[in-house]
PDB file of N, CA and C in Angstrom:
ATOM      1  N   UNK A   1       5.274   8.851 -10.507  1.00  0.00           N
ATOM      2  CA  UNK A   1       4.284   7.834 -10.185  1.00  0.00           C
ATOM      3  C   UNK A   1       2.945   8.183 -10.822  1.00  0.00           C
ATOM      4  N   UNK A   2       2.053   7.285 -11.022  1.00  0.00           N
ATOM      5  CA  UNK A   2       1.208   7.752 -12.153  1.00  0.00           C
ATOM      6  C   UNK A   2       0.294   8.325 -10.919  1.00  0.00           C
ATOM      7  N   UNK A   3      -1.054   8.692 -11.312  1.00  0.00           N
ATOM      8  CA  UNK A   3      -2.318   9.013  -9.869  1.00  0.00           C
ATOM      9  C   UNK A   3      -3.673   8.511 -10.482  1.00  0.00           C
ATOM     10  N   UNK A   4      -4.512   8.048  -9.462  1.00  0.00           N
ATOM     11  CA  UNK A   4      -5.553   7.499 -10.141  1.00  0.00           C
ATOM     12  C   UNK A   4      -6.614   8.086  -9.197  1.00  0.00           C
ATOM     13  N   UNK A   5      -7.103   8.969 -10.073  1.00  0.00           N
ATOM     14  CA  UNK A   5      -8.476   9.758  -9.810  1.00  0.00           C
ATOM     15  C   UNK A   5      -9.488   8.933 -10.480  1.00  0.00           C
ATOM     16  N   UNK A   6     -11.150   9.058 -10.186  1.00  0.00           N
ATOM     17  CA  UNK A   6     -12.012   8.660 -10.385  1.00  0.00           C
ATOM     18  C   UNK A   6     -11.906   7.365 -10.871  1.00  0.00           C
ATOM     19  N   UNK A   7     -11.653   6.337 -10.178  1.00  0.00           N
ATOM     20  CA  UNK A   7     -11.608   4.954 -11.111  1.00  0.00           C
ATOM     21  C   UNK A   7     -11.693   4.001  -9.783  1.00  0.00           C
ATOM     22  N   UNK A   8     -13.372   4.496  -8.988  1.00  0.00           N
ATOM     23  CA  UNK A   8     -13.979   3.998  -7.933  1.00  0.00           C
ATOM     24  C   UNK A   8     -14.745   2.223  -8.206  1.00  0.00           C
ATOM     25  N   UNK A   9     -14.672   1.600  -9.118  1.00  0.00           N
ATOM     26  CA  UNK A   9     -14.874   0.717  -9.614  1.00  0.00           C
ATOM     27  C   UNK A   9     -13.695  -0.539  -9.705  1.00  0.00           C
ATOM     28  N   UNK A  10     -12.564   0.007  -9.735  1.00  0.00           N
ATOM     29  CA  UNK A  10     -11.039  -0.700 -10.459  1.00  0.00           C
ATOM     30  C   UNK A  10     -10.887  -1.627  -8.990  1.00  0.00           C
ATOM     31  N   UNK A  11     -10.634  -3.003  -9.209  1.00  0.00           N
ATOM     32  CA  UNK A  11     -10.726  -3.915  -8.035  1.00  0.00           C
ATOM     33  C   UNK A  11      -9.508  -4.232  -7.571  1.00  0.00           C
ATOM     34  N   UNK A  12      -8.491  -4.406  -9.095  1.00  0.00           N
ATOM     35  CA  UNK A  12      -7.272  -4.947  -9.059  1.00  0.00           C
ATOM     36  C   UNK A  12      -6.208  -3.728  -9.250  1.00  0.00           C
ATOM     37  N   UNK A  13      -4.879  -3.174  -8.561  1.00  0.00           N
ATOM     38  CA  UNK A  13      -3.991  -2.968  -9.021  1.00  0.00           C
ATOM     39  C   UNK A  13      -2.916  -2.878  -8.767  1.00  0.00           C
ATOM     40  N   UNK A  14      -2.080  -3.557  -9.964  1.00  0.00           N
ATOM     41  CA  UNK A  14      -0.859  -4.723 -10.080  1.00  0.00           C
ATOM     42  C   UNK A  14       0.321  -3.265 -10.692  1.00  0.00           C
ATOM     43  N   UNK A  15       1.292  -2.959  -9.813  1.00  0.00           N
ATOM     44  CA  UNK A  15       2.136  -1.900 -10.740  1.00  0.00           C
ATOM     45  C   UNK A  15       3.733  -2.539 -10.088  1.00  0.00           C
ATOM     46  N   UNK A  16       3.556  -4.058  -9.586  1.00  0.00           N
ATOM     47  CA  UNK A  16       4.829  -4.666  -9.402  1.00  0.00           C
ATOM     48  C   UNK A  16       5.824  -4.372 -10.276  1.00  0.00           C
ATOM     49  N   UNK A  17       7.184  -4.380  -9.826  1.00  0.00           N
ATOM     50  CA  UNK A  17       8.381  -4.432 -10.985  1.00  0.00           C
ATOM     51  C   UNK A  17       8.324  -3.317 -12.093  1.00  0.00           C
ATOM     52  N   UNK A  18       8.040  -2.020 -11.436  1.00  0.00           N
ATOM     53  CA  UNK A  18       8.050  -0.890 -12.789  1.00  0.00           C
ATOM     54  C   UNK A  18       9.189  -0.061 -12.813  1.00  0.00           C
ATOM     55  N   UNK A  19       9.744  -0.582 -11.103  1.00  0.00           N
ATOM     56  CA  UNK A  19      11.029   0.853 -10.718  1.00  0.00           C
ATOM     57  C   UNK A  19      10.488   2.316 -10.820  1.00  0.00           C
ATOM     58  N   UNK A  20       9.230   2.077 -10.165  1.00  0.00           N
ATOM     59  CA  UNK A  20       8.785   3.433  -9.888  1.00  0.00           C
ATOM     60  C   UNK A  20       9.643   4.111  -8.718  1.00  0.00           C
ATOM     61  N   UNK A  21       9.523   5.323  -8.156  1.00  0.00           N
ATOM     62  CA  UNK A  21      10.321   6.059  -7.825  1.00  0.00           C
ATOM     63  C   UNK A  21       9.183   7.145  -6.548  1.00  0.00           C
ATOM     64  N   UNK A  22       9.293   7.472  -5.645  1.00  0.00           N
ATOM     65  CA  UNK A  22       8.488   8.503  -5.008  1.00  0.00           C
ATOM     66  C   UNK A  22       7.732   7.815  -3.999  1.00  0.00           C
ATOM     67  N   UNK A  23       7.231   8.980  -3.220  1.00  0.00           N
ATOM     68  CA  UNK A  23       6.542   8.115  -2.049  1.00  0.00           C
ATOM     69  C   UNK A  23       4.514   7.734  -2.745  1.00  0.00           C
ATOM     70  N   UNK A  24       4.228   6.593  -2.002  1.00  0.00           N
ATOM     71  CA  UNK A  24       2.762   5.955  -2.109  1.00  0.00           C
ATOM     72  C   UNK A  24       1.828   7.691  -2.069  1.00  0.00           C
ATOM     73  N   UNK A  25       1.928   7.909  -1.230  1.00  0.00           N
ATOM     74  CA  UNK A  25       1.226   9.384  -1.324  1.00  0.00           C
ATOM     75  C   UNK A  25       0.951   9.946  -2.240  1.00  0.00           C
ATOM     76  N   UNK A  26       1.680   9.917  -3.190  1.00  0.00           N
ATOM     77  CA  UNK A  26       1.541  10.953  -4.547  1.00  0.00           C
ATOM     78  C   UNK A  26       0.900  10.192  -5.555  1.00  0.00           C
ATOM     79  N   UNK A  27       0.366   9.067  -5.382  1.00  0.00           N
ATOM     80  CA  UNK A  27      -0.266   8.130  -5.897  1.00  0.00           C
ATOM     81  C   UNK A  27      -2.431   8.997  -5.922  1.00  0.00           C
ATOM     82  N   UNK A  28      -2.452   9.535  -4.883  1.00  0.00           N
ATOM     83  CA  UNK A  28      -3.632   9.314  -4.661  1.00  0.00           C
ATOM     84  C   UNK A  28      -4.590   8.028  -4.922  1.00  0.00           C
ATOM     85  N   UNK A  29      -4.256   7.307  -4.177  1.00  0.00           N
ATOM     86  CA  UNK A  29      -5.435   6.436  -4.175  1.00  0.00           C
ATOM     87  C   UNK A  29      -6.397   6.318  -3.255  1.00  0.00           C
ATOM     88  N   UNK A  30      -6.904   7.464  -2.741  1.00  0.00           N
ATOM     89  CA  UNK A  30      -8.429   7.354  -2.017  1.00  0.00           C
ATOM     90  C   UNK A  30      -9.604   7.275  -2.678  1.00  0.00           C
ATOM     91  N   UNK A  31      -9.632   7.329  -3.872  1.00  0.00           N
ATOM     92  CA  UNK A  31     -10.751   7.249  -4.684  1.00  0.00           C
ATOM     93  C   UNK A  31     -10.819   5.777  -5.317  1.00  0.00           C
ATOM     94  N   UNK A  32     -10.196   4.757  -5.068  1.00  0.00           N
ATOM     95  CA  UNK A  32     -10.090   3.341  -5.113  1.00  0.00           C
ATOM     96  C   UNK A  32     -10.655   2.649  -4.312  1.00  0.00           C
ATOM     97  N   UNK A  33     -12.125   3.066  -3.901  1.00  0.00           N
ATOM     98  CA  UNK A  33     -12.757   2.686  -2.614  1.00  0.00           C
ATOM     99  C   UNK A  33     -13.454   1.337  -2.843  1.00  0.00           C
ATOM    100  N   UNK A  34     -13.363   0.525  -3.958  1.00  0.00           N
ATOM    101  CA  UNK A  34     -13.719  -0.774  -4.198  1.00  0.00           C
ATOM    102  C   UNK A  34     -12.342  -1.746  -4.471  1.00  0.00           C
ATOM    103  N   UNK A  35     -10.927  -1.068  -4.266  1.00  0.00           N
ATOM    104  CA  UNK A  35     -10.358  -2.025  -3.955  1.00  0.00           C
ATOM    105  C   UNK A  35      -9.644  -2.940  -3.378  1.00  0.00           C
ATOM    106  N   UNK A  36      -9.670  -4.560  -4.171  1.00  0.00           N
ATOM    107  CA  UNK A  36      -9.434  -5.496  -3.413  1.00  0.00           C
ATOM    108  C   UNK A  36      -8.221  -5.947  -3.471  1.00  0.00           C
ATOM    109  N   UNK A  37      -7.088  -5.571  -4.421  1.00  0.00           N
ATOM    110  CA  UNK A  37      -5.320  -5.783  -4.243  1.00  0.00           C
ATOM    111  C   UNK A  37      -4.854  -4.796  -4.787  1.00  0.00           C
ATOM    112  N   UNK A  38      -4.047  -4.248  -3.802  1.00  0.00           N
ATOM    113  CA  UNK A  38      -2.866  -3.323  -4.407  1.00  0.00           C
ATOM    114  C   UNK A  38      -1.697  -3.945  -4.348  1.00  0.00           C
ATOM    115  N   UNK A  39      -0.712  -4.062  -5.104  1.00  0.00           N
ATOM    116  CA  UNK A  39       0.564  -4.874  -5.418  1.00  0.00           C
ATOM    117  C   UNK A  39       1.209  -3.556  -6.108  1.00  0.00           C
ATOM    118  N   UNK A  40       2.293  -3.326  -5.284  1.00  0.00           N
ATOM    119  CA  UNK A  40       3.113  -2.480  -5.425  1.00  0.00           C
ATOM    120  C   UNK A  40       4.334  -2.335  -5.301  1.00  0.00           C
ATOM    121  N   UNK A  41       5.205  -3.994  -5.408  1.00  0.00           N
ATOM    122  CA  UNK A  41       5.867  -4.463  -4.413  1.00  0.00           C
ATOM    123  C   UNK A  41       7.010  -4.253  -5.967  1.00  0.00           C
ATOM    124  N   UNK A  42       8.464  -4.569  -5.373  1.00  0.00           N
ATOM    125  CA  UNK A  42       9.494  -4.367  -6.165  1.00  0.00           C
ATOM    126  C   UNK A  42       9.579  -3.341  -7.411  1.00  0.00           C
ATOM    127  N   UNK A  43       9.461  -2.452  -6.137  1.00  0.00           N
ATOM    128  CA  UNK A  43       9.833  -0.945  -7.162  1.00  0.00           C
ATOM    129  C   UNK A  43      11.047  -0.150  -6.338  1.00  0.00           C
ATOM    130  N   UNK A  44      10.795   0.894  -6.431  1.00  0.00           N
ATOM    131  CA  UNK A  44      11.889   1.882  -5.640  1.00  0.00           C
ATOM    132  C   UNK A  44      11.199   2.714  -4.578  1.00  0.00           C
ATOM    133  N   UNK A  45       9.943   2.431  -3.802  1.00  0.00           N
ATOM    134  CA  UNK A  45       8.900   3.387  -3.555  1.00  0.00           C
ATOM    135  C   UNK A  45       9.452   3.913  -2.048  1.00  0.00           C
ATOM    136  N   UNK A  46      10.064   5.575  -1.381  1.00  0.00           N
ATOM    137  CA  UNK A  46      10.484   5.819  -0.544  1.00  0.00           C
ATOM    138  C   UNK A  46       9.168   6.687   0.418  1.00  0.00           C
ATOM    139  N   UNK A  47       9.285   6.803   1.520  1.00  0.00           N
ATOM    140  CA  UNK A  47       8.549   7.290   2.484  1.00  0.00           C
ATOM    141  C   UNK A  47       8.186   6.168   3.238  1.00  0.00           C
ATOM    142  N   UNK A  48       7.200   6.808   3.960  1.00  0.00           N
ATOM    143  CA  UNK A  48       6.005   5.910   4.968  1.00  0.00           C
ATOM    144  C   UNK A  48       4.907   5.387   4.486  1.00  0.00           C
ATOM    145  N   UNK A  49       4.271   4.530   4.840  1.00  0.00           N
ATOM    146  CA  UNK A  49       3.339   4.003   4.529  1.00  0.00           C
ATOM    147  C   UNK A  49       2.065   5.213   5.031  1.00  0.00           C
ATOM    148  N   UNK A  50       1.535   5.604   3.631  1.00  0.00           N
ATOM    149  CA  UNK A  50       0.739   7.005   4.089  1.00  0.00           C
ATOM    150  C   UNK A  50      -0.930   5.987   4.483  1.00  0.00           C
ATOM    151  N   UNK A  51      -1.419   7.022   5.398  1.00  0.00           N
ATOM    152  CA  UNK A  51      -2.585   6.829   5.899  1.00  0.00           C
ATOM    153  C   UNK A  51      -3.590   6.120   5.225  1.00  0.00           C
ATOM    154  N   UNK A  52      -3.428   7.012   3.695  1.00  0.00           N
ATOM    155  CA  UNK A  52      -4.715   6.989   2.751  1.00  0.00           C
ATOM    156  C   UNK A  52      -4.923   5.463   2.426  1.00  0.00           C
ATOM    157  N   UNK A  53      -3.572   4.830   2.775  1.00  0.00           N
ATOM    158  CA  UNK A  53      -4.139   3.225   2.400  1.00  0.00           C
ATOM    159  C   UNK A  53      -4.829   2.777   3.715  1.00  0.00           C
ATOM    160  N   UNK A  54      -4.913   3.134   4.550  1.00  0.00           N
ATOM    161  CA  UNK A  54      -5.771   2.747   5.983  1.00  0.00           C
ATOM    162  C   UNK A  54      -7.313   2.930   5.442  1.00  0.00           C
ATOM    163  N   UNK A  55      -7.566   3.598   4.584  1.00  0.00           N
ATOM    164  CA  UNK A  55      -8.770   3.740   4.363  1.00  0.00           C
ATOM    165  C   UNK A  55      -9.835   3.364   3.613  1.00  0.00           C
ATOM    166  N   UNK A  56      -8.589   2.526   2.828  1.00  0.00           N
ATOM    167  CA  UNK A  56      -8.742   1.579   1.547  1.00  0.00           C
ATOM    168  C   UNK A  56      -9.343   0.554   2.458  1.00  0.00           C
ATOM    169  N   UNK A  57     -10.640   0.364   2.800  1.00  0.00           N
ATOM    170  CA  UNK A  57     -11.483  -0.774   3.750  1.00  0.00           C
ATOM    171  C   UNK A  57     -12.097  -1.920   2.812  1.00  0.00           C
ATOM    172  N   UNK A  58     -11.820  -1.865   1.682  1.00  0.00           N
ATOM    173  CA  UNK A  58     -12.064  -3.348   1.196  1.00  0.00           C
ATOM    174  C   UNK A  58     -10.769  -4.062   0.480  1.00  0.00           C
ATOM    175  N   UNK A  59      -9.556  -3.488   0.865  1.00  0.00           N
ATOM    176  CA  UNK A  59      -8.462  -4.276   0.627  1.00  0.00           C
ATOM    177  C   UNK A  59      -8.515  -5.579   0.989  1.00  0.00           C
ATOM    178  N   UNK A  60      -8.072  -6.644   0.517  1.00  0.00           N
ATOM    179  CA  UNK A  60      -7.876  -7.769   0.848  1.00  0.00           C
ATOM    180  C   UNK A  60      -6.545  -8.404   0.792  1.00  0.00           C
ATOM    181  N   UNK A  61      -5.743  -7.684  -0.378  1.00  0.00           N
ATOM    182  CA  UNK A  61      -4.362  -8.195  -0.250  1.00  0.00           C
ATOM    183  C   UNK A  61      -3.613  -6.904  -0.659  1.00  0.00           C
ATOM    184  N   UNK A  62      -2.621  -6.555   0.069  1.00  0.00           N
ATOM    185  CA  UNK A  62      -1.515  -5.404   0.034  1.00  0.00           C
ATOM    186  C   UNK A  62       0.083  -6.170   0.061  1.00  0.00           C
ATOM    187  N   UNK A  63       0.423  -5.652  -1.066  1.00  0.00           N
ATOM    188  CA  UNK A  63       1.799  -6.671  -1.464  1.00  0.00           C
ATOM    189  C   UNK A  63       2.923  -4.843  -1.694  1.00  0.00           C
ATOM    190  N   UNK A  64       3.360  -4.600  -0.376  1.00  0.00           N
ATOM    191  CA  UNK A  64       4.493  -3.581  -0.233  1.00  0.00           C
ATOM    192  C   UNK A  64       5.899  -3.667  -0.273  1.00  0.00           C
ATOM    193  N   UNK A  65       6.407  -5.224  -0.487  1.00  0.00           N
ATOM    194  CA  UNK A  65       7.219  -6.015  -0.275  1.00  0.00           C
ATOM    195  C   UNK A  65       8.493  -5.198  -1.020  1.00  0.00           C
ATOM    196  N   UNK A  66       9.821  -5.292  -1.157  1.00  0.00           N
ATOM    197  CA  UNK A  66      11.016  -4.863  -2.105  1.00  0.00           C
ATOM    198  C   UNK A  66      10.765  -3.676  -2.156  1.00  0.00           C
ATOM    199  N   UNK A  67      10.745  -2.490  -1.420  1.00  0.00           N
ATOM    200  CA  UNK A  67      10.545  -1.156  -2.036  1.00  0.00           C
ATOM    201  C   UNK A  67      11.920  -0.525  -0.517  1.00  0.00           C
ATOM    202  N   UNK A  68      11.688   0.806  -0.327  1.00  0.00           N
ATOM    203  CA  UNK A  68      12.385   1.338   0.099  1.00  0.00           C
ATOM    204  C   UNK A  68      12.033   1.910   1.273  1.00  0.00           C
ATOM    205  N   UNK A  69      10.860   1.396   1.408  1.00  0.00           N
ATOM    206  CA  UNK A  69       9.688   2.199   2.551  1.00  0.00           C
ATOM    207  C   UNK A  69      10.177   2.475   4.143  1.00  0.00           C
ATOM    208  N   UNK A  70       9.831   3.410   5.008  1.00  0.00           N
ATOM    209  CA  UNK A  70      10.694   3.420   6.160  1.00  0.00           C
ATOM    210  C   UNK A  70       9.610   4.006   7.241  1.00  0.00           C
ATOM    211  N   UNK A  71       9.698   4.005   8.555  1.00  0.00           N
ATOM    212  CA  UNK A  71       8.861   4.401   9.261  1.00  0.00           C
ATOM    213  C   UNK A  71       8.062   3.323  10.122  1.00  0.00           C
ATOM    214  N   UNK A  72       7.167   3.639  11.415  1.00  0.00           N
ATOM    215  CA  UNK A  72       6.195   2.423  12.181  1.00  0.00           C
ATOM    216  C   UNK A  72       5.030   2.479  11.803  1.00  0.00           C
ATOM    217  N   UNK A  73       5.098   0.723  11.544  1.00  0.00           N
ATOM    218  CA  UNK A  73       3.901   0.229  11.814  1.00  0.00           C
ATOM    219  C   UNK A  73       3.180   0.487  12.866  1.00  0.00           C
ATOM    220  N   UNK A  74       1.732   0.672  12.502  1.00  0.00           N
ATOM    221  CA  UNK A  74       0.940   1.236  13.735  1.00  0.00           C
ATOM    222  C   UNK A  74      -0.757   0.370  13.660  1.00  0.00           C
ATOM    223  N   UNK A  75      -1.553   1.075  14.754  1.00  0.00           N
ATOM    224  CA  UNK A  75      -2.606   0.429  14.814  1.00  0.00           C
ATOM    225  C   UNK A  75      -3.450   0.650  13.607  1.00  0.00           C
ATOM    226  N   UNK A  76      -3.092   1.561  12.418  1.00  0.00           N
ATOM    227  CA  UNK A  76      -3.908   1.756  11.774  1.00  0.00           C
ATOM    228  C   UNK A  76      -4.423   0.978  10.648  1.00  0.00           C
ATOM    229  N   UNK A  77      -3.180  -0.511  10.626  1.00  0.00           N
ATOM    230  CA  UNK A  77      -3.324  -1.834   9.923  1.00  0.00           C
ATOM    231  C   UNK A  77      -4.721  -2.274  10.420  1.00  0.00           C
ATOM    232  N   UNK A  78      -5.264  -1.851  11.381  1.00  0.00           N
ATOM    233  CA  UNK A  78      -6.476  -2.612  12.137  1.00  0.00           C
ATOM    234  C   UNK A  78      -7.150  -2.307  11.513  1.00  0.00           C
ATOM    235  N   UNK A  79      -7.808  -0.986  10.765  1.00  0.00           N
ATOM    236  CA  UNK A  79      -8.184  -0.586   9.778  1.00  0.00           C
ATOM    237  C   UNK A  79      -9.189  -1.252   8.458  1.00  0.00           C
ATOM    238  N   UNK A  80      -7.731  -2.328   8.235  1.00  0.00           N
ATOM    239  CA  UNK A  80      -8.196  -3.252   6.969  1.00  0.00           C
ATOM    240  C   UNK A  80      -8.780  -4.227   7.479  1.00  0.00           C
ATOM    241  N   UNK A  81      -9.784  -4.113   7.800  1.00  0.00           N
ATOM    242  CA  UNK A  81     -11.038  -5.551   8.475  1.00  0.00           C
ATOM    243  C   UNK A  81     -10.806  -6.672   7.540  1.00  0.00           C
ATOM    244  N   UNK A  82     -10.746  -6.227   6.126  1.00  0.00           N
ATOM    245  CA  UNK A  82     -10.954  -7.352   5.221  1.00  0.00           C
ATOM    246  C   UNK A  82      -9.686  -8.303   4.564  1.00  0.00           C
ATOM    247  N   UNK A  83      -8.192  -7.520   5.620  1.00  0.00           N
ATOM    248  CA  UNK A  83      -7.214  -7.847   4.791  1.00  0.00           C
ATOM    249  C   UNK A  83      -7.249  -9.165   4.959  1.00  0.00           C
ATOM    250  N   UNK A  84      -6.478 -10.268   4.195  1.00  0.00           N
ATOM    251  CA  UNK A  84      -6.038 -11.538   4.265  1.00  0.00           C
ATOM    252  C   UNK A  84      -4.495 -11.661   3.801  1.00  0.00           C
ATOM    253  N   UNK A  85      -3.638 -11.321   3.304  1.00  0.00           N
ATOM    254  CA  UNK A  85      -2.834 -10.775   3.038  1.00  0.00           C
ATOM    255  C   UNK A  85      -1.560  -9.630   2.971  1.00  0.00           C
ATOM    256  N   UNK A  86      -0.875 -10.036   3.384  1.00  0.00           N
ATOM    257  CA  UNK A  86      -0.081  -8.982   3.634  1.00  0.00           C
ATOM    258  C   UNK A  86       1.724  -8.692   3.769  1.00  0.00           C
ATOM    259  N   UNK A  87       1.927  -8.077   2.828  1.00  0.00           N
ATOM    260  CA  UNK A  87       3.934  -8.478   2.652  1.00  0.00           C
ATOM    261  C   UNK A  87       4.144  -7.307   2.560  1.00  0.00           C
ATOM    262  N   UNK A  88       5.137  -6.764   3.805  1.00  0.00           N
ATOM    263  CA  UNK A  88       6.000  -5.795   3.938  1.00  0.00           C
ATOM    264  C   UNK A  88       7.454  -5.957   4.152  1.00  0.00           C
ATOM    265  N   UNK A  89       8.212  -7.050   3.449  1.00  0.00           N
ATOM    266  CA  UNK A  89       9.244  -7.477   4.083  1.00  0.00           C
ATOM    267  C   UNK A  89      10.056  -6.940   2.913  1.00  0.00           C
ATOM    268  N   UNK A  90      11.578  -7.408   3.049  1.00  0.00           N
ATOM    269  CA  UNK A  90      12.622  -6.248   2.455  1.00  0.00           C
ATOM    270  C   UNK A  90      12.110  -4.453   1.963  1.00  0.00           C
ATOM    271  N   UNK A  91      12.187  -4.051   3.066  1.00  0.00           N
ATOM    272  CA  UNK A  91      12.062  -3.225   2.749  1.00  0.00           C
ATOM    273  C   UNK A  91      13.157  -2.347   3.358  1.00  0.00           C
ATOM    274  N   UNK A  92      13.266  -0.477   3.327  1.00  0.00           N
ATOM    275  CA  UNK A  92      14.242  -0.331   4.357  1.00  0.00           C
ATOM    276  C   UNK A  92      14.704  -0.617   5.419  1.00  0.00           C
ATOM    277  N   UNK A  93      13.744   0.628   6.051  1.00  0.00           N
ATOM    278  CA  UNK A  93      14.165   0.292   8.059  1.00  0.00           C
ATOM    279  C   UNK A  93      12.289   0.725   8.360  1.00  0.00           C
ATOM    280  N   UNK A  94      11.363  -0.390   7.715  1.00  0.00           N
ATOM    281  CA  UNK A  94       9.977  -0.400   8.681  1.00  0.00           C
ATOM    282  C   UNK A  94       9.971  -1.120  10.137  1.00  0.00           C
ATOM    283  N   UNK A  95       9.280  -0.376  10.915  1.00  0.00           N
ATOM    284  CA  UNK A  95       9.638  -0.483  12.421  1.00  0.00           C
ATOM    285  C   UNK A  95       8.299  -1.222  12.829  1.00  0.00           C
ATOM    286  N   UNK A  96       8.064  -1.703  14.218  1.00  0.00           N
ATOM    287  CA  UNK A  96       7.088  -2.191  15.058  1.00  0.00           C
ATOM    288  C   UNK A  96       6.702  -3.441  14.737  1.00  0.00           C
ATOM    289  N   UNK A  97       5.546  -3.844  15.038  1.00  0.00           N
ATOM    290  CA  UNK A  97       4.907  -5.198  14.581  1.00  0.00           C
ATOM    291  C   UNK A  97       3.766  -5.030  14.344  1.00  0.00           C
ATOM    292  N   UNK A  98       3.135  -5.611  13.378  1.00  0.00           N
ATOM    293  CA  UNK A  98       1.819  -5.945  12.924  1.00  0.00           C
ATOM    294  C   UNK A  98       1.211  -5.912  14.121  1.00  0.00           C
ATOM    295  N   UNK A  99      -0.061  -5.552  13.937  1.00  0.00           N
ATOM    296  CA  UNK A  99      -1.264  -5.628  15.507  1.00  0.00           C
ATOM    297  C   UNK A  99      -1.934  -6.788  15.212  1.00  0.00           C
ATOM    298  N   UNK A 100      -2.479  -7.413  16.135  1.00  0.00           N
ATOM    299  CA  UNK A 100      -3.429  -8.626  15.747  1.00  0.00           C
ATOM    300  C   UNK A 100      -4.541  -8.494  16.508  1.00  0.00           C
TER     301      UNK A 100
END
């Protein structure tokens, strides 16, 4: 999976349909603190949905959709004040429900 250090500016990023492989984590994206879509959806991506995207506070659309992802949903979706958007469906075995 590629990692994106220093690129605190980057608003958009689109890495749909690459058949990437590994968990979101190894991504590092905490230094993406201006952005507004991550689309990451129809790849191969395994684990949990790691924290570091909870922190991503100016997300607006998160597209997790077709991957392999496993583990509960928790309160920490509350997190994204700004989301409007949001697809976690086919995925493995993600558990709970969205908070509202």
């Amino acid at each position: 999976l590629p990692r994106f250090r220093n690129m605190s500016s980057l608003k958009t990023l689109e890495l749909d349909s690459n058949q990437f492989t590994g968990g979101i984590d190894e991504m590092e994206l905490t230094t993406l603190t201006n952005l507004h879509t991550l689309r990451l959806y129809d790849n191969m991506l395994t684990g949990t949905i790691p924290t570091e995207i909870y922190s991503l506070t100016t997300l607006q659309n998160l597209f997790l959709n077709d991957n392999d992802l496993t583990g509960p949903l928790n309160d920490d979706l509350l997190r994204l004040t700004n989301l409007k958007r949001l697809s976690l469906s086919s995925n493995a075995d993600l558990s709970g429900t969205i908070p509202s």
